[in-house]
C-alpha atoms as a PDB file:
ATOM      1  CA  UNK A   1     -26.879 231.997 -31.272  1.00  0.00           C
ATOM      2  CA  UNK A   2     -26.167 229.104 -28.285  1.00  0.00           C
ATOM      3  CA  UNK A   3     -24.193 226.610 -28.069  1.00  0.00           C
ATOM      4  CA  UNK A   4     -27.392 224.434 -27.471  1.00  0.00           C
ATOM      5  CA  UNK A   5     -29.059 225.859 -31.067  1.00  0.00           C
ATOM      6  CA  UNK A   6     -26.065 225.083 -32.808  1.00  0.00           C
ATOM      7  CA  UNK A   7     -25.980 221.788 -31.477  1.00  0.00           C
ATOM      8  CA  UNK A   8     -29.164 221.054 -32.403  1.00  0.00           C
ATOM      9  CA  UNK A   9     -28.382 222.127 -36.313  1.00  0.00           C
ATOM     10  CA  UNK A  10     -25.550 219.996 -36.057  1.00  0.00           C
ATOM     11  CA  UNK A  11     -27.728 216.943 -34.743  1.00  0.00           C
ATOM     12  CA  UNK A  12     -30.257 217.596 -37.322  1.00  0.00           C
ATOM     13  CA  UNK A  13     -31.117 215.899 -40.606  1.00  0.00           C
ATOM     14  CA  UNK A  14     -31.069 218.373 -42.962  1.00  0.00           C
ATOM     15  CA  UNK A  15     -26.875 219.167 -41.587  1.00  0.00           C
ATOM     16  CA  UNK A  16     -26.044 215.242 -41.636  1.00  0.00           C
ATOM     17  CA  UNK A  17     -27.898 215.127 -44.955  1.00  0.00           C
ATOM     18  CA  UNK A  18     -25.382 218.245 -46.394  1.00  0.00           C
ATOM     19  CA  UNK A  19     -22.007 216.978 -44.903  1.00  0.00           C
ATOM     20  CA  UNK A  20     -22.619 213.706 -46.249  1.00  0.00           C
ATOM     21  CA  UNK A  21     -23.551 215.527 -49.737  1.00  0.00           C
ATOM     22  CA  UNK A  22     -20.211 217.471 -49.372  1.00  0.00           C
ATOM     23  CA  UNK A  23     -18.557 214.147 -47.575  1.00  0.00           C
ATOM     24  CA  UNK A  24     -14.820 212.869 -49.916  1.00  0.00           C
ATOM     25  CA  UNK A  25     -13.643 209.973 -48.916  1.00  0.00           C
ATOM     26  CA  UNK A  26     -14.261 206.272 -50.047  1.00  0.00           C
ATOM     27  CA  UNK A  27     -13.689 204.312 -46.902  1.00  0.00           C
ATOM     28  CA  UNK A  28     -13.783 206.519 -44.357  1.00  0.00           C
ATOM     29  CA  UNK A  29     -15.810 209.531 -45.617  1.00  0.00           C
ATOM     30  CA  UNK A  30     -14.962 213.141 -44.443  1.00  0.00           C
ATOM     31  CA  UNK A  31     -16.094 216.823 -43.960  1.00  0.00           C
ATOM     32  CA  UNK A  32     -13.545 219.323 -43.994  1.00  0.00           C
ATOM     33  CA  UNK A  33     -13.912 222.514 -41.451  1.00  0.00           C
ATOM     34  CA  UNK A  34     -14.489 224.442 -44.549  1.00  0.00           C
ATOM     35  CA  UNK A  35     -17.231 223.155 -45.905  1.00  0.00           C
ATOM     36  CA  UNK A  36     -18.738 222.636 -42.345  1.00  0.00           C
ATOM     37  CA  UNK A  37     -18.223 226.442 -42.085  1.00  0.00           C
ATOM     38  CA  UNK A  38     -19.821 227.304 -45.186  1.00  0.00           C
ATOM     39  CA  UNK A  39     -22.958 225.588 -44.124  1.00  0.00           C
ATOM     40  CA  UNK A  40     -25.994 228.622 -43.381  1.00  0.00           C
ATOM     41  CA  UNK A  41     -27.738 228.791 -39.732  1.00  0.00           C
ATOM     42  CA  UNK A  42     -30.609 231.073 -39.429  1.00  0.00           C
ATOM     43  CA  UNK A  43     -29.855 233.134 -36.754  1.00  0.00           C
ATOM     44  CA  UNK A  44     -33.323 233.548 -34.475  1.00  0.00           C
ATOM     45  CA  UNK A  45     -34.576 236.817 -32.537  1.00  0.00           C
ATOM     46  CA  UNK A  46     -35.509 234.328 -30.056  1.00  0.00           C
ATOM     47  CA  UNK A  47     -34.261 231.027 -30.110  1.00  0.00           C
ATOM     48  CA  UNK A  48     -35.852 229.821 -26.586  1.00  0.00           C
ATOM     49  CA  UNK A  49     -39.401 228.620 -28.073  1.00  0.00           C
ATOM     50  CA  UNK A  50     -37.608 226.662 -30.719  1.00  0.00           C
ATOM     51  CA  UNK A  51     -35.331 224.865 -28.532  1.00  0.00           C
ATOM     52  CA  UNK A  52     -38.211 224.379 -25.789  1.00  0.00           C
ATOM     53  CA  UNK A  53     -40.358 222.515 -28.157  1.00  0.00           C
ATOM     54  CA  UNK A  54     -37.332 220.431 -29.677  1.00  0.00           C
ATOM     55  CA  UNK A  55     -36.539 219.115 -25.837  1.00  0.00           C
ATOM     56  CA  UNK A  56     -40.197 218.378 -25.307  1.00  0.00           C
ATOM     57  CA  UNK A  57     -40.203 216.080 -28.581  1.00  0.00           C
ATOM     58  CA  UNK A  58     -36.946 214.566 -27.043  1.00  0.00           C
ATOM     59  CA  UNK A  59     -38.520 213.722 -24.223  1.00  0.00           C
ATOM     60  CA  UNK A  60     -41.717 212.473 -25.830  1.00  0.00           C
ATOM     61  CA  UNK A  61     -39.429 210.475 -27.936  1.00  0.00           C
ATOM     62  CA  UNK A  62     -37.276 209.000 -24.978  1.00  0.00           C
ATOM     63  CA  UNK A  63     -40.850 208.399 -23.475  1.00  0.00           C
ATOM     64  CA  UNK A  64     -41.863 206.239 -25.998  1.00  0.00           C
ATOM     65  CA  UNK A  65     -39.004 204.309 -26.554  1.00  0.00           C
ATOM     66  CA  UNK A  66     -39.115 202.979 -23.338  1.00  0.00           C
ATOM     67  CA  UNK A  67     -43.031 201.897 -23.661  1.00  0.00           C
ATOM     68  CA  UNK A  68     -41.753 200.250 -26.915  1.00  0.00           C
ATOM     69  CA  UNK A  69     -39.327 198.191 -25.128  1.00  0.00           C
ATOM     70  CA  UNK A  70     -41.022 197.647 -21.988  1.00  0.00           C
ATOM     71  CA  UNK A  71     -44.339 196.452 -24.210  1.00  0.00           C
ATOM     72  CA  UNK A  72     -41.823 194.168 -26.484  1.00  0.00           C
ATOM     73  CA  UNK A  73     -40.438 192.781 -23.342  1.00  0.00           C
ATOM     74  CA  UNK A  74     -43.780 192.330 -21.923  1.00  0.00           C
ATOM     75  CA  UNK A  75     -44.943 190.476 -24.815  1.00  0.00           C
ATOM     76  CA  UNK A  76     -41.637 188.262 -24.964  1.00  0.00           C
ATOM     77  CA  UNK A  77     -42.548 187.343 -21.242  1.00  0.00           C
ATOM     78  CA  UNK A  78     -46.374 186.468 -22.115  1.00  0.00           C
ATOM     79  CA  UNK A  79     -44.840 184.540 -25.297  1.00  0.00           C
ATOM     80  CA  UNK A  80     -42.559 182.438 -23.241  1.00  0.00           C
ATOM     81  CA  UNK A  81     -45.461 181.711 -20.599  1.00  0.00           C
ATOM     82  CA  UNK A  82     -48.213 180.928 -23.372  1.00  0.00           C
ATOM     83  CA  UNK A  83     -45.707 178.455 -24.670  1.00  0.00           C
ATOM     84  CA  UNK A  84     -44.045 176.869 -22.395  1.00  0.00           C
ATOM     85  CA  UNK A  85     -47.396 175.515 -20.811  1.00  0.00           C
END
């Protein structure tokens, strides 16, 4: 497997959502290398299509983002104009 799939396991919800399961700790909770090494990745044939559509929902994502803030922004200057007046 890549680098980049495993990354992506490790960035996903369903990893954060098991080392937090396995997480000791009170304050500042922890995940030993163990259990991080005990957790299963499914090994693809071909990994390529996977990560091709999980970078094209990144970048959808990153897209829309920045029409969210650009339309709050926009809407914070019309705001301010409407009032002010």
């Amino acid at each position: 497997a890549s680098k980049e799939y495993i990354l992506q396991h490790f960035h996903s919800t369903q990893f954060i959502n098991y080392a937090i399961s396995k997480s000791f700790g009170t304050k500042m909770p922890r995940v030993s290398h163990k259990i991080i090494g005990d957790y299963v990745i499914k090994v693809l044939e071909d990994e390529a299509p996977l990560l091709n559509e999980i970078m094209k929902s990144k970048s959808i994502e990153a897209t829309l983002v920045q029409k969210i803030s650009t339309t709050k922004n926009m809407l914070s200057s019309l705001l301010v104009e409407v009032f002010e007046k």
